[in-house]
PDB file of N, CA and C in Angstrom:
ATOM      1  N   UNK A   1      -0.914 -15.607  -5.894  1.00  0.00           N
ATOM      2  CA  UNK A   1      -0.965 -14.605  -6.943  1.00  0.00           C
ATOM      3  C   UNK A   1      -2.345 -13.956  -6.939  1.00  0.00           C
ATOM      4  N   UNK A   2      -2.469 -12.503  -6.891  1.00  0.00           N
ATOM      5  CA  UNK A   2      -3.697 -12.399  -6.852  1.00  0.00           C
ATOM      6  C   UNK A   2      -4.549 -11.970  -8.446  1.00  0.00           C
ATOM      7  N   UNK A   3      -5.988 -12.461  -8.048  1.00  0.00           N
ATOM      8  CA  UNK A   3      -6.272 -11.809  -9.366  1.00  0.00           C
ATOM      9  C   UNK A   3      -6.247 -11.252 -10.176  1.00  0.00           C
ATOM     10  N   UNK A   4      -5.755 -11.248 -11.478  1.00  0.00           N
ATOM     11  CA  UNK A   4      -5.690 -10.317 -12.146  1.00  0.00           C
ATOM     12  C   UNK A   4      -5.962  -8.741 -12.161  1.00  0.00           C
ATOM     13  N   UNK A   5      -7.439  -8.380 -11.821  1.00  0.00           N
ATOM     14  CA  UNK A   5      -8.598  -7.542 -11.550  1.00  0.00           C
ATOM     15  C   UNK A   5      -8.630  -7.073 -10.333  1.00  0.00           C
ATOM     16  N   UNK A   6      -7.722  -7.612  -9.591  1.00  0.00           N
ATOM     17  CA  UNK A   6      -7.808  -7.323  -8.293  1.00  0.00           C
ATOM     18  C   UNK A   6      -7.443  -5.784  -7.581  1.00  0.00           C
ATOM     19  N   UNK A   7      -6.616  -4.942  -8.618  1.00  0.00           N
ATOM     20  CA  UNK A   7      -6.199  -3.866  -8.193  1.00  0.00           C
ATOM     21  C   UNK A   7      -6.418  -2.604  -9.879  1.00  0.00           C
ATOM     22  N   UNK A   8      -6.824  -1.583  -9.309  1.00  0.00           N
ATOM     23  CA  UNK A   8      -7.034  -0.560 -10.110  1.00  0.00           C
ATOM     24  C   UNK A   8      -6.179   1.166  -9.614  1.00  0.00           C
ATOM     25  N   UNK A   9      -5.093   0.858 -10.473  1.00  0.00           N
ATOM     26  CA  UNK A   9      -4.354   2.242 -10.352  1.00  0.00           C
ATOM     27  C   UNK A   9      -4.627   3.714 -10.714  1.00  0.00           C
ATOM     28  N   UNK A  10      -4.901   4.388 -10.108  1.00  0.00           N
ATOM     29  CA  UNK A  10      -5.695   5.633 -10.796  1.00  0.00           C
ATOM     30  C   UNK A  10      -4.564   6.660  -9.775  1.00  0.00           C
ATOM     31  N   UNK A  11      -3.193   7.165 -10.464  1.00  0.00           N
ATOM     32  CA  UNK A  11      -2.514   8.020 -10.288  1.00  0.00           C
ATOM     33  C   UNK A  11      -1.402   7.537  -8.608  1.00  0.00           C
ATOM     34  N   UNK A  12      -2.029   8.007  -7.859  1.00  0.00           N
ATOM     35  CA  UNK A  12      -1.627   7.776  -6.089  1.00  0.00           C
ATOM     36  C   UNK A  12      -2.704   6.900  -5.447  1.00  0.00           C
ATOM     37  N   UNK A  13      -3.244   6.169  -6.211  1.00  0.00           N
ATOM     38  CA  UNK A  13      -4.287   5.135  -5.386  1.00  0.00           C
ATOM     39  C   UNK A  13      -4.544   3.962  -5.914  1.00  0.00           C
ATOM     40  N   UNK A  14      -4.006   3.282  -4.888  1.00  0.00           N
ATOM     41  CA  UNK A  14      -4.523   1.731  -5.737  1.00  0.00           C
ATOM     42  C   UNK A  14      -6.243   1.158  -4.982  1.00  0.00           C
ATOM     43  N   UNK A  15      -6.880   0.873  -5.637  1.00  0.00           N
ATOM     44  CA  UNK A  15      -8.104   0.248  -5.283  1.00  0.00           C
ATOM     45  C   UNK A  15      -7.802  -1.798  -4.926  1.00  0.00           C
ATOM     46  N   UNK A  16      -8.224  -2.116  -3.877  1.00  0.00           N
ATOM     47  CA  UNK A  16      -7.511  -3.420  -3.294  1.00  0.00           C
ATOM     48  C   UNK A  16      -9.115  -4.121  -3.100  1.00  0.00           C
ATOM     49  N   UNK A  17      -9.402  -5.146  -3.613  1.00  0.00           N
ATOM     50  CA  UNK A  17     -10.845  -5.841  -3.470  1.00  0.00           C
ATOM     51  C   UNK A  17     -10.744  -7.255  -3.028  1.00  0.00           C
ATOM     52  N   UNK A  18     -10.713  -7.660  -1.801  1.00  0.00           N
ATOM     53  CA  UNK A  18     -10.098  -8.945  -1.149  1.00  0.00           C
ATOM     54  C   UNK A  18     -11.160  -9.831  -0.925  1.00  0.00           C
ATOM     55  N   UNK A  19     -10.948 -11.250  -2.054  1.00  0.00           N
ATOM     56  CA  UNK A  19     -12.491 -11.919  -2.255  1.00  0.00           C
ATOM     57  C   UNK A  19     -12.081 -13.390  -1.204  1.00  0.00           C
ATOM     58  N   UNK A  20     -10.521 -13.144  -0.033  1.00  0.00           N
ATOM     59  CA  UNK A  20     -10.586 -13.635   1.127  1.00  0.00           C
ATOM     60  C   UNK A  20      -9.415 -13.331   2.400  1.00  0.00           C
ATOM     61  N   UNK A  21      -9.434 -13.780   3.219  1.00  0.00           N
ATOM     62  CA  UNK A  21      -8.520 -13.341   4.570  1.00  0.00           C
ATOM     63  C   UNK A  21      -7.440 -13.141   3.569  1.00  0.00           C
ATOM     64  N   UNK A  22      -6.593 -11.717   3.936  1.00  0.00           N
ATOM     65  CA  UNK A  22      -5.146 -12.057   3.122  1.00  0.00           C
ATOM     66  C   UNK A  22      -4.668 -10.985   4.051  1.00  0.00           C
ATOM     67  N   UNK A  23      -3.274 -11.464   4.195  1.00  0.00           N
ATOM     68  CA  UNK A  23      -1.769 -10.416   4.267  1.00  0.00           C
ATOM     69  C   UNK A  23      -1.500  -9.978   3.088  1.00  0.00           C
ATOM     70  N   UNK A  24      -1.848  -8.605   3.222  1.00  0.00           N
ATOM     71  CA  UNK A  24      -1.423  -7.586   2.232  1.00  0.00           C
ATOM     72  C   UNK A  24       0.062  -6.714   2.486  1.00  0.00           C
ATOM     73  N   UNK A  25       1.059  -6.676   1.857  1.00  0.00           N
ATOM     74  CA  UNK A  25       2.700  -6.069   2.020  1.00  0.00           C
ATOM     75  C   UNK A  25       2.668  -5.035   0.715  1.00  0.00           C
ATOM     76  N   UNK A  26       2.729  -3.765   0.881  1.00  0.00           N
ATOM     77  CA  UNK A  26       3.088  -2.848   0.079  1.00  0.00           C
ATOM     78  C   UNK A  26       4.270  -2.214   0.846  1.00  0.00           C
ATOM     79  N   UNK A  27       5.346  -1.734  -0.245  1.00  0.00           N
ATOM     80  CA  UNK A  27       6.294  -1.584  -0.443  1.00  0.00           C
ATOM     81  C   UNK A  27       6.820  -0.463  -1.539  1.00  0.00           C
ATOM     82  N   UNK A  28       7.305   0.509  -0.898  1.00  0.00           N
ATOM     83  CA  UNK A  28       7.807   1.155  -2.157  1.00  0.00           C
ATOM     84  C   UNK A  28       9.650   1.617  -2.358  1.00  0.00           C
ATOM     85  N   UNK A  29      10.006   0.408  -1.472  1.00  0.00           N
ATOM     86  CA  UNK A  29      11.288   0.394  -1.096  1.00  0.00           C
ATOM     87  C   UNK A  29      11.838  -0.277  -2.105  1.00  0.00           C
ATOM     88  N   UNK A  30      13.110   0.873  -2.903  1.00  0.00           N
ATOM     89  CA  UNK A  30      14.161   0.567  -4.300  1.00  0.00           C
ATOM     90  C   UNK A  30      14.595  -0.963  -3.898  1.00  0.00           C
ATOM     91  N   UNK A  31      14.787  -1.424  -2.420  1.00  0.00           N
ATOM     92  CA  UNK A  31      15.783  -2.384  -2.179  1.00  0.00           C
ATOM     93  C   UNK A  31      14.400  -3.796  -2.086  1.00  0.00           C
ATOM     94  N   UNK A  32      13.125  -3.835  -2.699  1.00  0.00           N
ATOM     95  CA  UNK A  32      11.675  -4.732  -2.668  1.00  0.00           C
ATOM     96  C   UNK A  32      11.783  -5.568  -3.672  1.00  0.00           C
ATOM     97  N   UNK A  33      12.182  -5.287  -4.368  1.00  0.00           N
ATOM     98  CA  UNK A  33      12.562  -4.151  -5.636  1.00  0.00           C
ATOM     99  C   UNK A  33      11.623  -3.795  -5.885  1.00  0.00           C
ATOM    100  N   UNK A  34      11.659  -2.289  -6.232  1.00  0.00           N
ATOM    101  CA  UNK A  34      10.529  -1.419  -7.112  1.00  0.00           C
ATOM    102  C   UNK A  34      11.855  -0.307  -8.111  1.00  0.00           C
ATOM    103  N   UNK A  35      10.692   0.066  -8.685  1.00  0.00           N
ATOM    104  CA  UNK A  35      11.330   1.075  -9.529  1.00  0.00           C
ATOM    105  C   UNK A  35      11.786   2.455  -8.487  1.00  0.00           C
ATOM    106  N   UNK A  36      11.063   2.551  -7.085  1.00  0.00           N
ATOM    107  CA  UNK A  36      10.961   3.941  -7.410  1.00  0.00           C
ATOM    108  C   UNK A  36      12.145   4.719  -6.720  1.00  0.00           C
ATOM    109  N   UNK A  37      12.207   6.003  -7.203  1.00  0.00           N
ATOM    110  CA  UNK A  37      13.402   7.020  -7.316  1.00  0.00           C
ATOM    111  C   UNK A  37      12.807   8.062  -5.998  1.00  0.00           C
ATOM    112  N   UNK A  38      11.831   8.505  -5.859  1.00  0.00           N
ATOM    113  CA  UNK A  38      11.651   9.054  -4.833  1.00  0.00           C
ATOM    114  C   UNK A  38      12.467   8.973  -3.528  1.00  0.00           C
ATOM    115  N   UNK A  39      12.751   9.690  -2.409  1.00  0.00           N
ATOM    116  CA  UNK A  39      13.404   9.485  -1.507  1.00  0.00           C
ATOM    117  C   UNK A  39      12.774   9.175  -0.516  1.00  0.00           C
ATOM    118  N   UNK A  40      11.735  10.066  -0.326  1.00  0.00           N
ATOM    119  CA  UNK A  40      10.977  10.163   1.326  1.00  0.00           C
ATOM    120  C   UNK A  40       9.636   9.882   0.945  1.00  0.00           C
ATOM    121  N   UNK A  41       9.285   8.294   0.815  1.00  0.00           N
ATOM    122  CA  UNK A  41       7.161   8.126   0.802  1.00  0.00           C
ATOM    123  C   UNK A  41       6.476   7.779   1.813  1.00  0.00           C
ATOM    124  N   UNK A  42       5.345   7.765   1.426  1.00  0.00           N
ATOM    125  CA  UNK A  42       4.289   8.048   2.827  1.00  0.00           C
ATOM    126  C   UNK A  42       3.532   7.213   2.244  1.00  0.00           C
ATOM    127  N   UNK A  43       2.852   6.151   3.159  1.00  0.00           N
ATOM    128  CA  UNK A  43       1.928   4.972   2.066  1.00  0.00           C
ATOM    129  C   UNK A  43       0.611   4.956   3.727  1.00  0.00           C
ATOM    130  N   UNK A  44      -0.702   4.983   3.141  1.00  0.00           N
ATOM    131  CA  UNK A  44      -1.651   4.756   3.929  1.00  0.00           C
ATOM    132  C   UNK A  44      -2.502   3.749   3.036  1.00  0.00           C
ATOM    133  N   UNK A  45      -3.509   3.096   4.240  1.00  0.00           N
ATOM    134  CA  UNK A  45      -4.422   2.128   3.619  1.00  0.00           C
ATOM    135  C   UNK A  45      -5.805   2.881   4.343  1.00  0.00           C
ATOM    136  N   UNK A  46      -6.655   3.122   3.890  1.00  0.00           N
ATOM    137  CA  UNK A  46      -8.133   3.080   4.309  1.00  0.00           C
ATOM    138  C   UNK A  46      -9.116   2.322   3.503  1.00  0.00           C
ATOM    139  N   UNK A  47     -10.157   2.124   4.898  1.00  0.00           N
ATOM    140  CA  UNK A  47     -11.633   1.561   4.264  1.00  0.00           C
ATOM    141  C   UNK A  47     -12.618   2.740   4.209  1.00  0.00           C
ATOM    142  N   UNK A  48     -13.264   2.716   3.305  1.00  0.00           N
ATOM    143  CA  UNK A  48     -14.749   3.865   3.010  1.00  0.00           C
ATOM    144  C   UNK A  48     -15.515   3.126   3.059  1.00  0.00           C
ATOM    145  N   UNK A  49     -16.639   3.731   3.548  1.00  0.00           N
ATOM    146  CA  UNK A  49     -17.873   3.950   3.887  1.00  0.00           C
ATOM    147  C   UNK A  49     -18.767   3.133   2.570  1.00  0.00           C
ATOM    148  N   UNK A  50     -18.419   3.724   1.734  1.00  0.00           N
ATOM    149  CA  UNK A  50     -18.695   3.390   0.347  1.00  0.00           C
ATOM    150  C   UNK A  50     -18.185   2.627  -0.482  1.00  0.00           C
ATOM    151  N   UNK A  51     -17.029   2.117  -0.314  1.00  0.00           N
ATOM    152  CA  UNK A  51     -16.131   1.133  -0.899  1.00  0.00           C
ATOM    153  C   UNK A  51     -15.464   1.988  -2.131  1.00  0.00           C
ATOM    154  N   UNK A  52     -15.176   3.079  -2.394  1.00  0.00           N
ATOM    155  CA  UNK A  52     -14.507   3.809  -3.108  1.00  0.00           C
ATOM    156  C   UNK A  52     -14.692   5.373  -2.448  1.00  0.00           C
ATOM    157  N   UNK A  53     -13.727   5.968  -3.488  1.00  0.00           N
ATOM    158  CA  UNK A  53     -13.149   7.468  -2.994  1.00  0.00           C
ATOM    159  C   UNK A  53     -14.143   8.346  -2.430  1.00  0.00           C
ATOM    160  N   UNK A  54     -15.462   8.139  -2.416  1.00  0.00           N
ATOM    161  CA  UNK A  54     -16.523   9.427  -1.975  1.00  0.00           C
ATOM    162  C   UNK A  54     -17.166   9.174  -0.909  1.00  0.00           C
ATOM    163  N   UNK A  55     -16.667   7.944   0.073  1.00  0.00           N
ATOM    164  CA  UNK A  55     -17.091   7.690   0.853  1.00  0.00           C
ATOM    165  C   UNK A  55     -16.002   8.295   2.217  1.00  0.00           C
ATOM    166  N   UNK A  56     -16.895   8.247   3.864  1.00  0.00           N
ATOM    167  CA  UNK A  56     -16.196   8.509   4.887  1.00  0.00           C
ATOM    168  C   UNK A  56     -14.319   7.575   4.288  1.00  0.00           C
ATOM    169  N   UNK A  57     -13.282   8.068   4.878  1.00  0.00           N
ATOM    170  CA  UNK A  57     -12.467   7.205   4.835  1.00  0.00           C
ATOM    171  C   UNK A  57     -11.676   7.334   6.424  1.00  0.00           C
ATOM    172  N   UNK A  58     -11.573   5.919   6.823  1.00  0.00           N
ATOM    173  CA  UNK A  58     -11.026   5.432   8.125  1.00  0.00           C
ATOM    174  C   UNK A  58      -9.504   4.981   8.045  1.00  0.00           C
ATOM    175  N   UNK A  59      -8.462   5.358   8.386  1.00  0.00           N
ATOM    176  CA  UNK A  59      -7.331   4.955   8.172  1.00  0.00           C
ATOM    177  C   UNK A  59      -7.238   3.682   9.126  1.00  0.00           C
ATOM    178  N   UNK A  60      -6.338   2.479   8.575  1.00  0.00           N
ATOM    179  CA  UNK A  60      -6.558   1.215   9.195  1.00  0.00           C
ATOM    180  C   UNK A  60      -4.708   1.063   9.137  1.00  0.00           C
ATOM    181  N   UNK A  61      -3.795   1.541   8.539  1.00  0.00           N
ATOM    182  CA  UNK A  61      -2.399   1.422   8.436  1.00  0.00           C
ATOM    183  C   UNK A  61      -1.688   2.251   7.582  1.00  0.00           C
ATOM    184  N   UNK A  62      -0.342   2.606   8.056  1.00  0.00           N
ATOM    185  CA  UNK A  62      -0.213   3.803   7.630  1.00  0.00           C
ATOM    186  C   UNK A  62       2.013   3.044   7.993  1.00  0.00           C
ATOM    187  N   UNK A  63       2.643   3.711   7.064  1.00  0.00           N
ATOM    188  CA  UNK A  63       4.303   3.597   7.123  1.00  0.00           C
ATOM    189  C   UNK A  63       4.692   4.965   6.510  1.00  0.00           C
ATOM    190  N   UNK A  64       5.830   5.653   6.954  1.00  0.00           N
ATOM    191  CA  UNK A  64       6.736   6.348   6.475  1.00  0.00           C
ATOM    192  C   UNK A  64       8.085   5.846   7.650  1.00  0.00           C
ATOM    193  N   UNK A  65       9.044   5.493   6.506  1.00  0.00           N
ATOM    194  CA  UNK A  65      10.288   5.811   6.697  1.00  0.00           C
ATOM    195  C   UNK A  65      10.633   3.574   7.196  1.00  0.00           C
ATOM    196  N   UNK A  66      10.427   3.139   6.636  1.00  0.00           N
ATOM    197  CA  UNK A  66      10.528   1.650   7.048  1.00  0.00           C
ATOM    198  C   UNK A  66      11.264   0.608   5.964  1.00  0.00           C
ATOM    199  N   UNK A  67      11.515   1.515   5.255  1.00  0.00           N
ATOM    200  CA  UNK A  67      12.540   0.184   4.391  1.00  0.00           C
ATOM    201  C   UNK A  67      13.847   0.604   5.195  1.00  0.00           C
ATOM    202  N   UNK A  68      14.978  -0.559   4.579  1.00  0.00           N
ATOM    203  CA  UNK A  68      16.018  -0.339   5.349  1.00  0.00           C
ATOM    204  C   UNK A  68      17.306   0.192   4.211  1.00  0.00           C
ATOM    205  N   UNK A  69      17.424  -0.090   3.038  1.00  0.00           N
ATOM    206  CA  UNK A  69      18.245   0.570   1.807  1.00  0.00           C
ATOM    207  C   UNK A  69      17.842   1.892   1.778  1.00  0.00           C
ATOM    208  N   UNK A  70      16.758   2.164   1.592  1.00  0.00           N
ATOM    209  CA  UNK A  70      16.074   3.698   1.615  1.00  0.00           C
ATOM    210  C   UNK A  70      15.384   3.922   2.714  1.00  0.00           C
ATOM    211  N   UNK A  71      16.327   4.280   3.883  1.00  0.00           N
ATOM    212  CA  UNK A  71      15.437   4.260   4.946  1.00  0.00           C
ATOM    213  C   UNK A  71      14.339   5.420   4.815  1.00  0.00           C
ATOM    214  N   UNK A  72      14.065   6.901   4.101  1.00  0.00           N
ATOM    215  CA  UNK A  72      12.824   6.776   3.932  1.00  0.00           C
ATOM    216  C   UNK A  72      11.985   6.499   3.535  1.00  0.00           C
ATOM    217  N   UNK A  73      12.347   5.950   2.654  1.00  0.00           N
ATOM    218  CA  UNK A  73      10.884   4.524   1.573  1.00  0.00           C
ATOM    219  C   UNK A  73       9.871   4.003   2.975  1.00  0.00           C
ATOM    220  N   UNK A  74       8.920   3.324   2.327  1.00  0.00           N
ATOM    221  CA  UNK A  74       7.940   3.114   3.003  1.00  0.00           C
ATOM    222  C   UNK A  74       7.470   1.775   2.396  1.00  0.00           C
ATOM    223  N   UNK A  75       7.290   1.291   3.891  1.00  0.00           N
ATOM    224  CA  UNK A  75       6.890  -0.668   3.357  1.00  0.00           C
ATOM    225  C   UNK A  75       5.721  -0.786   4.702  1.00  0.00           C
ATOM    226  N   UNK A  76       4.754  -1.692   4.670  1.00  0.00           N
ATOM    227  CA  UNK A  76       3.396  -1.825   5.835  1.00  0.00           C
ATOM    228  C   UNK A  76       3.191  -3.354   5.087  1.00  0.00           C
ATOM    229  N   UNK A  77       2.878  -3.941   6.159  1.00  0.00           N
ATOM    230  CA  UNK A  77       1.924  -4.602   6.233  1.00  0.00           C
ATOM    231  C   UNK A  77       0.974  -5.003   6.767  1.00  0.00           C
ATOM    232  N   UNK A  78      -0.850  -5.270   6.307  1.00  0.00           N
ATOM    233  CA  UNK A  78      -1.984  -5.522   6.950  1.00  0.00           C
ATOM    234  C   UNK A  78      -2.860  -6.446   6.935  1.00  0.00           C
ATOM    235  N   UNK A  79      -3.689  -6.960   7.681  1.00  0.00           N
ATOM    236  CA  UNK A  79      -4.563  -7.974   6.676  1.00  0.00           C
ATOM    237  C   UNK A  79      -5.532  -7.741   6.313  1.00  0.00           C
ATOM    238  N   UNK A  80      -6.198  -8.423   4.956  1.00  0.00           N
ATOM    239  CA  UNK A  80      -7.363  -7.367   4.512  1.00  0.00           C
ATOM    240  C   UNK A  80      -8.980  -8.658   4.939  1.00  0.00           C
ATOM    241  N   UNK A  81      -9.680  -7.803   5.113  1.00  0.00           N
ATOM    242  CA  UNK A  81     -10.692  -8.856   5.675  1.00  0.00           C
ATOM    243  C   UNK A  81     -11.367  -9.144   4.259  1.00  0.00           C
ATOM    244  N   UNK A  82     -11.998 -10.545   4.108  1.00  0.00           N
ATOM    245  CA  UNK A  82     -12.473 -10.225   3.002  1.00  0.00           C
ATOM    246  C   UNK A  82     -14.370  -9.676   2.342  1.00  0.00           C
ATOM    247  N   UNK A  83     -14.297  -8.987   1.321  1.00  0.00           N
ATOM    248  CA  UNK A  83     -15.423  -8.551   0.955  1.00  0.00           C
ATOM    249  C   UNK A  83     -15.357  -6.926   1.740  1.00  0.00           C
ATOM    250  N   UNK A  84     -14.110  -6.273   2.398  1.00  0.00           N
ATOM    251  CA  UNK A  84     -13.846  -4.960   2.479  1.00  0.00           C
ATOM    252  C   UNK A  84     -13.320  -4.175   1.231  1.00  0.00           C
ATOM    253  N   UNK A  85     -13.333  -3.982   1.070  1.00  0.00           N
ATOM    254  CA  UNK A  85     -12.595  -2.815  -0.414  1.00  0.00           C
ATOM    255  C   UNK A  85     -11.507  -1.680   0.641  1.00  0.00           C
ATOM    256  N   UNK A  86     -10.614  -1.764  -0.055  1.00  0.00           N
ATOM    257  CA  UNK A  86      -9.288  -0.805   0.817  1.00  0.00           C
ATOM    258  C   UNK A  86      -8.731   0.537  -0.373  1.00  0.00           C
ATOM    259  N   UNK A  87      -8.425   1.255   0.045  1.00  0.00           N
ATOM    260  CA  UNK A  87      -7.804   1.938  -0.814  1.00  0.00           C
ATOM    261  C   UNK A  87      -6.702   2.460  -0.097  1.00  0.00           C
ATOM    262  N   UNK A  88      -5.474   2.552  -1.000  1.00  0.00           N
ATOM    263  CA  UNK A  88      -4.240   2.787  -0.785  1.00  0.00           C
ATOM    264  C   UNK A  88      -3.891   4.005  -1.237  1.00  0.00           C
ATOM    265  N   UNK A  89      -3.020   4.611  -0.392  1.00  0.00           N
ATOM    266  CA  UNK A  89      -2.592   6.011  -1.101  1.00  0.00           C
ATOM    267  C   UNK A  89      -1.153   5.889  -0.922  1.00  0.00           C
ATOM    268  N   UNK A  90      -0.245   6.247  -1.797  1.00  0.00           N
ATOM    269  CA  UNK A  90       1.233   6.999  -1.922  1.00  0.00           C
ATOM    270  C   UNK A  90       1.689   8.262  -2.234  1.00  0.00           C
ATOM    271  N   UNK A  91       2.508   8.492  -1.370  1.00  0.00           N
ATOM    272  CA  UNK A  91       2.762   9.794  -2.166  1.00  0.00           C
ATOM    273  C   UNK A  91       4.633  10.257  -1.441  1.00  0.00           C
ATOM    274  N   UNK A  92       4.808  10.925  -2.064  1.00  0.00           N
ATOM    275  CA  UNK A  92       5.930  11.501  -1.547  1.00  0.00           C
ATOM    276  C   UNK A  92       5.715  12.242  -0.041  1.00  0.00           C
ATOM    277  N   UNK A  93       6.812  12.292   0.530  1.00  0.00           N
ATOM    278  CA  UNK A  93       6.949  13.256   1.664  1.00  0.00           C
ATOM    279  C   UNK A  93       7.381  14.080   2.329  1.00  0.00           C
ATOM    280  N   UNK A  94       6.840  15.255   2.520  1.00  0.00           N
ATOM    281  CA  UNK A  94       7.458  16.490   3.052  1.00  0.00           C
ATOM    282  C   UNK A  94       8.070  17.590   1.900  1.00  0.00           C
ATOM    283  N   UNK A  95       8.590  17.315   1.233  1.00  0.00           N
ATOM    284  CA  UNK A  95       8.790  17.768  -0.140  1.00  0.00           C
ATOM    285  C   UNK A  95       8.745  17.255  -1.335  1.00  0.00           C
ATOM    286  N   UNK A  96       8.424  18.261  -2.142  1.00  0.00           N
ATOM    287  CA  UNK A  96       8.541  17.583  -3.694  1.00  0.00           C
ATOM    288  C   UNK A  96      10.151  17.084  -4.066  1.00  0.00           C
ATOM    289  N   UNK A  97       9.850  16.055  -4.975  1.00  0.00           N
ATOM    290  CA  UNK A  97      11.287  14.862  -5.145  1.00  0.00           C
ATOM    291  C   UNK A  97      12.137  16.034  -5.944  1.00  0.00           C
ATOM    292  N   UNK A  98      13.622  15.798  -5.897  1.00  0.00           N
ATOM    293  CA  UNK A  98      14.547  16.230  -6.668  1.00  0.00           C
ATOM    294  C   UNK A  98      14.727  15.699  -7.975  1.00  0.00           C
ATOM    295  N   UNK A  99      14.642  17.132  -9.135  1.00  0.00           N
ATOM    296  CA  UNK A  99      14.959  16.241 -10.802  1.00  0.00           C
ATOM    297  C   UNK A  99      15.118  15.078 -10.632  1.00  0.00           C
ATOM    298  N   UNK A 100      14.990  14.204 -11.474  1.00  0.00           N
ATOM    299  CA  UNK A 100      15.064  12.873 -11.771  1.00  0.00           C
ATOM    300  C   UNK A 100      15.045  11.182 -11.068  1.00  0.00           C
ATOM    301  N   UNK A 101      14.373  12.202  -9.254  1.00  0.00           N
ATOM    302  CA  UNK A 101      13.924  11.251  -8.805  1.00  0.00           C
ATOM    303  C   UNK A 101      12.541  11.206  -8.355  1.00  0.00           C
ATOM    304  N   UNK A 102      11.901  11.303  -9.056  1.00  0.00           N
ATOM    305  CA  UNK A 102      10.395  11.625  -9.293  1.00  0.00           C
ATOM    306  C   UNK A 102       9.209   9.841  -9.208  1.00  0.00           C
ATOM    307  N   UNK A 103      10.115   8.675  -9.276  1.00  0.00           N
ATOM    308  CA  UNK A 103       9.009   7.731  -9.864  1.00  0.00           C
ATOM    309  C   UNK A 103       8.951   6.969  -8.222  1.00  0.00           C
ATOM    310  N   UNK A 104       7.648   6.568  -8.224  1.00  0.00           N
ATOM    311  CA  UNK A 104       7.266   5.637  -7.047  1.00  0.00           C
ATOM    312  C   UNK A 104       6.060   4.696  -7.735  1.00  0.00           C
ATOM    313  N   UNK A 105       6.998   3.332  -7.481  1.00  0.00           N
ATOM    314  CA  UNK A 105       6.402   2.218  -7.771  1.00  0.00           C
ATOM    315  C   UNK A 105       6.273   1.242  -6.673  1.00  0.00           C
ATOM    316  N   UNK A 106       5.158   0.761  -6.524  1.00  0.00           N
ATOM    317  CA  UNK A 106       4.709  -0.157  -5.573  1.00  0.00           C
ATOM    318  C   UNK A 106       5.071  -1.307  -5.689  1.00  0.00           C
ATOM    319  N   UNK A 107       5.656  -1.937  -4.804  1.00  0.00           N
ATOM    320  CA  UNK A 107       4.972  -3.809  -4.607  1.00  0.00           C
ATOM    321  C   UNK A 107       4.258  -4.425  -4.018  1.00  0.00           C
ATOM    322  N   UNK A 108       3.411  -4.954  -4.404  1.00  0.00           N
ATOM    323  CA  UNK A 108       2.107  -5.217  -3.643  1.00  0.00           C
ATOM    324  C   UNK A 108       1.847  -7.364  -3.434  1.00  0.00           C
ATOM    325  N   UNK A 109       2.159  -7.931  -2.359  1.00  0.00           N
ATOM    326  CA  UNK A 109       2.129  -9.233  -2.176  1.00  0.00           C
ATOM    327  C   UNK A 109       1.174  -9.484  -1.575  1.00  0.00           C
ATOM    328  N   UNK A 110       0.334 -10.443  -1.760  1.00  0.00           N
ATOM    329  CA  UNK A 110      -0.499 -11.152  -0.686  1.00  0.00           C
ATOM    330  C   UNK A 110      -0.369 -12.227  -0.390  1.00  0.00           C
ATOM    331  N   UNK A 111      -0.425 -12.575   0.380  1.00  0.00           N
ATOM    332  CA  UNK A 111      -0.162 -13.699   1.021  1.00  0.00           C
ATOM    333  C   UNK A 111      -1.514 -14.034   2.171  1.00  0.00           C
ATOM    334  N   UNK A 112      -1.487 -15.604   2.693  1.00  0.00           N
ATOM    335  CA  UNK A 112      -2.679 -16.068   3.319  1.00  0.00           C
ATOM    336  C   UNK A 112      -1.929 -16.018   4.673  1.00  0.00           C
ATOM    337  N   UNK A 113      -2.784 -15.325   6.106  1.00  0.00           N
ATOM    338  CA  UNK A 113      -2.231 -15.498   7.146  1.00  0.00           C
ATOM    339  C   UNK A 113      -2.072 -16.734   7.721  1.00  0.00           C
ATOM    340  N   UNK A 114      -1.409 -16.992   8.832  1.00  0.00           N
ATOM    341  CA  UNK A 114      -1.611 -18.039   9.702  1.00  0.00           C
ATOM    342  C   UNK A 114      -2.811 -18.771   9.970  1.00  0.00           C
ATOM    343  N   UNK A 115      -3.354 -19.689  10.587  1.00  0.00           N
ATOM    344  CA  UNK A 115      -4.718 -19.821  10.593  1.00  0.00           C
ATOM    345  C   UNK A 115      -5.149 -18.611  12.194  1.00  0.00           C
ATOM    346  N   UNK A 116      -4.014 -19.131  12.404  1.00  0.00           N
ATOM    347  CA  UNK A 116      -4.170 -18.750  14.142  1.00  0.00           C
ATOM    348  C   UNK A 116      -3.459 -17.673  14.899  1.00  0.00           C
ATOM    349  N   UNK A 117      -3.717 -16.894  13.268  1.00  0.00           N
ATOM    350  CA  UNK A 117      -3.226 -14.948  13.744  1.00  0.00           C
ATOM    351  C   UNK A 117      -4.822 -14.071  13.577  1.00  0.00           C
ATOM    352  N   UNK A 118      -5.214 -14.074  14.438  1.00  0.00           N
ATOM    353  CA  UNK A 118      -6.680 -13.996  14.453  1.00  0.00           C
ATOM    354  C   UNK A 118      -6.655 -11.855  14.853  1.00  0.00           C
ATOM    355  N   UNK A 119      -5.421 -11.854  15.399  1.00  0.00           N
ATOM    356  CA  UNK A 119      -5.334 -10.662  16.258  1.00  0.00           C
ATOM    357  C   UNK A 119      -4.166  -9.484  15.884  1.00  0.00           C
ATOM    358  N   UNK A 120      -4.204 -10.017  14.222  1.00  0.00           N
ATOM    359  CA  UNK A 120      -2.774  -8.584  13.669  1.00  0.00           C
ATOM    360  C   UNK A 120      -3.400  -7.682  12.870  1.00  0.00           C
TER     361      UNK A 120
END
């Protein structure tokens, strides 16, 4: 379970602060379960320069179109090193959503890797 504090939502970005080795799984696939109604999302992870939004940002993982109920939903998983700061972005894709399917909600798991996955 991760910390409480561990994540800060500010609209299309989650802020991710990993205080050790973890498998990180975001998900915004209806079938994860999540809430969301959207059809087609686009989910990236970067590290900055700065450890928040005003810094260089390096893309490190990136999904569109990977759940399998909504095959364009979007699910990744990465591992986060720890004492990096990550930031996550979502968003819809290619077009704006149709009336009343407007919501995208994340699931976000961590989990501890293998000892001896040194190389994902």
């Amino acid at each position: 379970m991760p910390h409480r504090n561990a994540f800060a939502i500010a609209r299309d970005l989650v802020h991710v602060h990993p205080r050790r080795l973890r498998r990180l799984t975001i998900a915004t696939c209806a079938d994860a379960p999540t809430g969301s109604t959207v059809d087609d999302t686009l989910l990236d992870v970067y590290t900055s320069s700065t450890g928040n939004c005003g810094g260089v940002m390096t893309p490190i993982a990136c999904d569109d179109d990977a759940c399998t109920g909504e095959n364009l939903q979007s699910v990744l998983t990465t591992n986060l090193t720890a004492g990096t700061p990550l930031i996550v972005v979502h968003k819809w894709d290619n077009v704006a959503p149709t009336a009343g399917n407007t919501a995208i909600q994340l699931r976000v798991t961590l989990s501890t890797p293998p000892a001896n996955d040194e190389f994902a």
